[in-house]
Protein backbone atom coordinates (compact mmCIF):
# COMPACT_ATOMS: atom_id res chain seq x y z
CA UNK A 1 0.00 0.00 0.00
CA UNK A 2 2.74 2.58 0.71
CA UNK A 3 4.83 1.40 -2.24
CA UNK A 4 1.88 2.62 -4.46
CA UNK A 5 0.90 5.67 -3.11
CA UNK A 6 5.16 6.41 -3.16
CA UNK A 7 5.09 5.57 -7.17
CA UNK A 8 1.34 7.16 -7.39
CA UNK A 9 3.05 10.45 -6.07
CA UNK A 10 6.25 10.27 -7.59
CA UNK A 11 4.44 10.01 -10.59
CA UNK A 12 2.51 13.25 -9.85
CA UNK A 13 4.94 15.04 -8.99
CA UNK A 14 7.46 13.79 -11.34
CA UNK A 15 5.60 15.59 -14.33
CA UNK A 16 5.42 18.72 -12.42
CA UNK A 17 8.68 18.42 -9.99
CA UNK A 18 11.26 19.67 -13.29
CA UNK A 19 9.16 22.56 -14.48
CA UNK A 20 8.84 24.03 -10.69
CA UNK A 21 12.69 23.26 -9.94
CA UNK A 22 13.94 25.37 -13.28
CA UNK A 23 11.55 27.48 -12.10
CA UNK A 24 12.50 28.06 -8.90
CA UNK A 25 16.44 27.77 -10.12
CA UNK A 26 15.68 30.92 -13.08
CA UNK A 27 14.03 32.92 -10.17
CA UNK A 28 16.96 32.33 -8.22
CA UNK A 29 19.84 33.47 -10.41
CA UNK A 30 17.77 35.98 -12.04
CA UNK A 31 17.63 37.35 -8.37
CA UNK A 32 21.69 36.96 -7.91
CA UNK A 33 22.14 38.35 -11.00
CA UNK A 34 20.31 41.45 -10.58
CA UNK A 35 21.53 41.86 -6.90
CA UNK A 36 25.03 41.94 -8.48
CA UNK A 37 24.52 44.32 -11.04
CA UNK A 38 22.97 46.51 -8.27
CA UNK A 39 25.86 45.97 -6.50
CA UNK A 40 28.19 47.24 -8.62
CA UNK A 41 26.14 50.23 -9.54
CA UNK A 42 26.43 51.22 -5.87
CA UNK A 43 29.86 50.99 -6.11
CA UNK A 44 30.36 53.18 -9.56
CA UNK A 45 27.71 55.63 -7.79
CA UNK A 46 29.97 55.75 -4.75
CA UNK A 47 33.18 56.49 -7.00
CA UNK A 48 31.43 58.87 -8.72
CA UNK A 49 30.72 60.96 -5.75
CA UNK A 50 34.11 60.63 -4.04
CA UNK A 51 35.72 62.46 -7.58
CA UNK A 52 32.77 64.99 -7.58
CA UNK A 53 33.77 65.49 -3.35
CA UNK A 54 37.35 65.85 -4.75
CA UNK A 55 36.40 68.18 -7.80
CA UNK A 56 34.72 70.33 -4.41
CA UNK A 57 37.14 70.54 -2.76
CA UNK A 58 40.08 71.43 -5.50
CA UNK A 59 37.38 73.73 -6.51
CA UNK A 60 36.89 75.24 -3.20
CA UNK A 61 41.19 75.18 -2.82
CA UNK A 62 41.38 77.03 -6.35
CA UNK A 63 38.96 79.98 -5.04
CA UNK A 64 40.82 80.53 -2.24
CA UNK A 65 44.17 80.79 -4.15
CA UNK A 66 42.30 83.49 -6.02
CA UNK A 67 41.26 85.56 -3.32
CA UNK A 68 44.80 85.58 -2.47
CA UNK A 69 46.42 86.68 -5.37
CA UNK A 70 43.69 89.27 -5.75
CA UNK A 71 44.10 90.37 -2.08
CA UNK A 72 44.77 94.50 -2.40
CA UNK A 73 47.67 94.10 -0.26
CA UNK A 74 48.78 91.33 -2.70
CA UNK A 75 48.31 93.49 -5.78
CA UNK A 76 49.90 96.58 -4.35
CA UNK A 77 53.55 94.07 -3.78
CA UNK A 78 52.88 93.21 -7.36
CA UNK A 79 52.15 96.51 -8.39
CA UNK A 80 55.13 97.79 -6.45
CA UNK A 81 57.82 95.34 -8.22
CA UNK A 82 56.64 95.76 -11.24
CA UNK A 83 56.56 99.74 -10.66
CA UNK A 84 52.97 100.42 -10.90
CA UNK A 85 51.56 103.68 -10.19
CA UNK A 86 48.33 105.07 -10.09
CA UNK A 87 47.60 107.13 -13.46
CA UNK A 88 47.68 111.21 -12.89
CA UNK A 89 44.59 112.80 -13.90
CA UNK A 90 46.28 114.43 -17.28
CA UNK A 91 46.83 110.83 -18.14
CA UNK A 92 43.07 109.73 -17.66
CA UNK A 93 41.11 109.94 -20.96
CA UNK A 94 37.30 109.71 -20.75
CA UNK A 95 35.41 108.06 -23.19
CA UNK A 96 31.72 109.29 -23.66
C-alpha cells in the first residue's frame, strides 16, 4: 500500500517536480544576477561621488588661491615690483 501511493506520487509530482525546480532555479539566479549588477552600480555611484567630493574641494582650494592673489595688499607688492603707479589725472582719458 505505501509502495503505491510512493510511485502514485512520484508520478505526480514527477511531471510537475522539473518545471517548478527550473523554475524556482531561473528565479533564483535571475535574483543573484540582478543583486550583483545593483551591486556594482552602488559601487560606480559611490566612486562617482568621491571624484565629484574631490572636484569640491580642489574647486573650493582654487577659489581661495584666487582671493589671495587678488588680495589688495597682494596686488599693491605686485604693483610695487613691477613699478605700478596710479595714473595722474592728465593721463586719464574719458570716453563718452
Amino acid at each position: 500500500m505505501k509502495t503505491k501511493l510512493i510511485k502514485e506520487i512520484k508520478k505526480t509530482m514527477g511531471n510537475a517536480l522539473l518545471p517548478t525546480v527550473l523554475g524556482l532555479l531561473g528565479i533564483g539566479i535571475t535574483f543573484v544576477l540582478f543583486r550583483m549588477k545593483s551591486v556594482e552600480v552602488d559601487y560606480r555611484r559611490a566612486g562617482l561621488i568621491q571624484k565629484i567630493d574631490d572636484a569640491k574641494n580642489e574647486n573650493r582650494d582654487l577659489r581661495a588661491r584666487k582671493a589671495g592673489i587678488l588680495s589688495p595688499e597682494n596686488l599693491l607688492k605686485v604693483a610695487s615690483k613691477h613699478k605700478f603707479f596710479e595714473p595722474k589725472s592728465s593721463q586719464i582719458i574719458v570716453v563718452p
